[in-house]
N, C-alpha and C. Protein backbone atom coordinates (compact mmCIF):
# COMPACT_ATOMS: atom_id res chain seq x y z
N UNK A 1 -4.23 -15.74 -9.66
CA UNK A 1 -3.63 -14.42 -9.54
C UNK A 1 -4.71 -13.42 -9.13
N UNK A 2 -4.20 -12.54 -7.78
CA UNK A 2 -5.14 -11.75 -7.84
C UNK A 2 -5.81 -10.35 -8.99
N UNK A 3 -6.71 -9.89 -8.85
CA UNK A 3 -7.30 -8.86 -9.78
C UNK A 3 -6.31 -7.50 -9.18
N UNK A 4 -6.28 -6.86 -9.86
CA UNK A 4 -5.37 -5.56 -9.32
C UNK A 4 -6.44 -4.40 -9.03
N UNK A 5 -6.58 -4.04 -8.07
CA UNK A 5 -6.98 -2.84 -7.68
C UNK A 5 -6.35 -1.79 -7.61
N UNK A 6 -7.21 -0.62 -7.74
CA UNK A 6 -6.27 0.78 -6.79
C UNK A 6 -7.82 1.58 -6.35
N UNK A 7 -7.64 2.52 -5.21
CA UNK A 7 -8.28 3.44 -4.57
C UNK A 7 -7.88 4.42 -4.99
N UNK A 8 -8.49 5.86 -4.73
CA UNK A 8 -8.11 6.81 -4.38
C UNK A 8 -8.73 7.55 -2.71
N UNK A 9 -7.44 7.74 -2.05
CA UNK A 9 -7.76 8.18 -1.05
C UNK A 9 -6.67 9.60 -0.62
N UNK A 10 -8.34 10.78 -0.48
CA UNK A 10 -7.42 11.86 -0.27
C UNK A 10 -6.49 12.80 -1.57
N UNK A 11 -7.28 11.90 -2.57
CA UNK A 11 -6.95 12.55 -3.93
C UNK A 11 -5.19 11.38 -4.58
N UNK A 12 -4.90 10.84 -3.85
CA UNK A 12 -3.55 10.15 -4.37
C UNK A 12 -3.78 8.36 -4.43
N UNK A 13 -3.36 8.17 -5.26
CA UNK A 13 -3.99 6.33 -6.21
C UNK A 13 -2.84 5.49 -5.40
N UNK A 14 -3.60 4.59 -4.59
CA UNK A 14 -2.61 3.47 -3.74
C UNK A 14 -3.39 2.28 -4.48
N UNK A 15 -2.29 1.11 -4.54
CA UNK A 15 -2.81 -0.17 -5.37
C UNK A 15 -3.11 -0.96 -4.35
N UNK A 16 -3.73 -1.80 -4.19
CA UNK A 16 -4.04 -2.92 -3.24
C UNK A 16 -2.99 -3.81 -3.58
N UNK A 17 -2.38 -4.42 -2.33
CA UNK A 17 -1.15 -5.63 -2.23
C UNK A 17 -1.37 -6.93 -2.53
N UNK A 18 -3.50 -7.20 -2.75
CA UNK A 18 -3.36 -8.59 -3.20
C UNK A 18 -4.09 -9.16 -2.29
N UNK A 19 -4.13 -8.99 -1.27
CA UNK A 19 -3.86 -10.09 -0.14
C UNK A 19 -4.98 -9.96 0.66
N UNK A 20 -6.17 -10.59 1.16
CA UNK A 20 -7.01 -10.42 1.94
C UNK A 20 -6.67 -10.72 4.07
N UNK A 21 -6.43 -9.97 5.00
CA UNK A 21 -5.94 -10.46 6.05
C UNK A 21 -7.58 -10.68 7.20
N UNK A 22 -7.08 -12.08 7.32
CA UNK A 22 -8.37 -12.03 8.66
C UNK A 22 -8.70 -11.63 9.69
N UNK A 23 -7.55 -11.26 9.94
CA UNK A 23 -8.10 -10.41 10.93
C UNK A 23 -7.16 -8.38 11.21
N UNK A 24 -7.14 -7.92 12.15
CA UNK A 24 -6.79 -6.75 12.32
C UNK A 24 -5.29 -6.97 12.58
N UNK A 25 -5.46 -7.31 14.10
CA UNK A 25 -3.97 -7.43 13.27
C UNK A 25 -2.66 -8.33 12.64
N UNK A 26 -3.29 -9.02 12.05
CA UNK A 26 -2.61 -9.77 11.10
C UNK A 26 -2.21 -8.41 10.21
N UNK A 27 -3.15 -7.63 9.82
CA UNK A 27 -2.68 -6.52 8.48
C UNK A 27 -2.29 -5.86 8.93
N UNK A 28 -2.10 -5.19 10.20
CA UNK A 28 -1.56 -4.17 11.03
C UNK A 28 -0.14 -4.07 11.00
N UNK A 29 0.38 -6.31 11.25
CA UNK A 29 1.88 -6.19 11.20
C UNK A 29 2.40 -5.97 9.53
N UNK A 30 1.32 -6.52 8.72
CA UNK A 30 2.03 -6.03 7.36
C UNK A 30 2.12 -5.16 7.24
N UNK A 31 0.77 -4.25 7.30
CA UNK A 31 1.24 -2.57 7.02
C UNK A 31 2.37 -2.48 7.57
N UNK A 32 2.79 -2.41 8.86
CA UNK A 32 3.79 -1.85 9.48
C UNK A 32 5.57 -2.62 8.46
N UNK A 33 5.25 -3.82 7.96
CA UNK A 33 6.44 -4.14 7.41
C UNK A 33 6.12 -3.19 6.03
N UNK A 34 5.13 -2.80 5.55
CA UNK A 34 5.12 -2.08 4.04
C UNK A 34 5.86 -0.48 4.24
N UNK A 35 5.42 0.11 5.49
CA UNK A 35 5.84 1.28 6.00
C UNK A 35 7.22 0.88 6.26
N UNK A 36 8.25 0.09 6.79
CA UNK A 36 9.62 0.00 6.96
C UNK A 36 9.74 0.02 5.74
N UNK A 37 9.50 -0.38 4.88
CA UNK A 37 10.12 -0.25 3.43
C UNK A 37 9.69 0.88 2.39
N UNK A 38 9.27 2.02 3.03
CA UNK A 38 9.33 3.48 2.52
C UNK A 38 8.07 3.42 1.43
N UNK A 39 6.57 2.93 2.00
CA UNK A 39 5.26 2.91 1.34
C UNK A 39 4.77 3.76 2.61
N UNK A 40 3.48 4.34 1.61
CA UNK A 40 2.26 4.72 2.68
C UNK A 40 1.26 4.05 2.46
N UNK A 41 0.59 3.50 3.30
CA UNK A 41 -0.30 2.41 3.25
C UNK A 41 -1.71 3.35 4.06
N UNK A 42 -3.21 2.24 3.46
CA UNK A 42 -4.40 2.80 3.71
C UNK A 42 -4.82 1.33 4.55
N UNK A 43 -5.02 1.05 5.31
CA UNK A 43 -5.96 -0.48 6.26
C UNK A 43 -7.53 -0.25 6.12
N UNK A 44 -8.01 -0.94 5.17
CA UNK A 44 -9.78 -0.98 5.25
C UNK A 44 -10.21 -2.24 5.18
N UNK A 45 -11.31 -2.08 5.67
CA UNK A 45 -11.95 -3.45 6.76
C UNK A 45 -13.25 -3.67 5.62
N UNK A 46 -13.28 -4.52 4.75
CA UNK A 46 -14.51 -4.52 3.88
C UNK A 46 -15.08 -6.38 3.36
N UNK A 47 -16.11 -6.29 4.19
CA UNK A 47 -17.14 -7.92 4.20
C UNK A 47 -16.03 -8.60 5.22
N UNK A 48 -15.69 -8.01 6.27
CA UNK A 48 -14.94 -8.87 7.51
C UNK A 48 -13.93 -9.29 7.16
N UNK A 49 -13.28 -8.54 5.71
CA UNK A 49 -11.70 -9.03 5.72
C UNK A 49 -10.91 -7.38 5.95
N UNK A 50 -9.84 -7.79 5.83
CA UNK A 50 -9.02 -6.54 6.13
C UNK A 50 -7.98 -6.52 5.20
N UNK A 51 -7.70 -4.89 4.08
CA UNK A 51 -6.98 -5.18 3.13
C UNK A 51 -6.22 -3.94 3.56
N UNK A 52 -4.82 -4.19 2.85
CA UNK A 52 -4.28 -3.12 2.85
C UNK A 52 -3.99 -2.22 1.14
N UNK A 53 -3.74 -0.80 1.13
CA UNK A 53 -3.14 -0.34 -0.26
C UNK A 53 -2.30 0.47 0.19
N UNK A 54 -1.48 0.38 -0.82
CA UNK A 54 0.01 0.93 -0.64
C UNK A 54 0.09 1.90 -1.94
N UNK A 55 1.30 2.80 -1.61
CA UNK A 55 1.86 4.01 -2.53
C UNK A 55 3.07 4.12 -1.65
N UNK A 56 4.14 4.34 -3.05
CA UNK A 56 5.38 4.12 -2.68
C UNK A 56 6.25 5.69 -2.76
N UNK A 57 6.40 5.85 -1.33
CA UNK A 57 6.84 7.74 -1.14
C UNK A 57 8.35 8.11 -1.78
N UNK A 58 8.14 8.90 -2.13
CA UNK A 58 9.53 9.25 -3.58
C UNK A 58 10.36 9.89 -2.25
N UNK A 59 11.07 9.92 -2.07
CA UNK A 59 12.48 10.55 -1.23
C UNK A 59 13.43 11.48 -1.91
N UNK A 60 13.93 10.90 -2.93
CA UNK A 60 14.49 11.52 -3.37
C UNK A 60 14.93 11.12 -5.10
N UNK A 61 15.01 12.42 -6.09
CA UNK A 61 14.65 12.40 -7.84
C UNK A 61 16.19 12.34 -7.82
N UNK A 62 16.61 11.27 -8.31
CA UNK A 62 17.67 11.83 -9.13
C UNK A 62 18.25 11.58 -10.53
N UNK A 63 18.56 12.89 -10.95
CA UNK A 63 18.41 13.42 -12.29
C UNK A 63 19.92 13.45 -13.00
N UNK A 64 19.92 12.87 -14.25
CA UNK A 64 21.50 12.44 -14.43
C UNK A 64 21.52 13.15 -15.80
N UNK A 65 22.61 13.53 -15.77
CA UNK A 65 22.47 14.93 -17.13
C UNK A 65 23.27 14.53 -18.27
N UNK A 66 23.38 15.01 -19.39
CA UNK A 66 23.85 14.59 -20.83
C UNK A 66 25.32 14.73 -20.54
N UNK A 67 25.80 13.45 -21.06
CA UNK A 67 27.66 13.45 -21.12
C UNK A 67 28.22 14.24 -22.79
């Protein structure tokens, strides 16, 4: 199992997905599948692997009130 990470980038905490990619864009197409599914993702390139971290963008609160 991987170790769990998180960054902060830009002041807001994205977790790492786990996953080390070899190359560019191998992680490029994941990011891009993490972004269809309503994340913002960070791509950094560290000892010649390529990782991605994700944070998952709130759209919309909804708030359900006392019956």
């Amino acid at each position: 199992m991987p170790e769990i990470r998180s960054r902060i980038f830009d002041g807001e905490k994205f977790m790492w997905d786990g996953k080390d990619y070899p190359d560019q864009a191998e992680a490029q197409k994941a990011e891009k599948a993490y972004q269809d599914q309503n994340f913002e993702t960070r791509l950094i390139s560290e000892d010649g692997k390529f990782q991605i971290y994700t944070r998952r963008l709130v759209k919309e609160v909804v708030v359900q009130g006392q019956s």
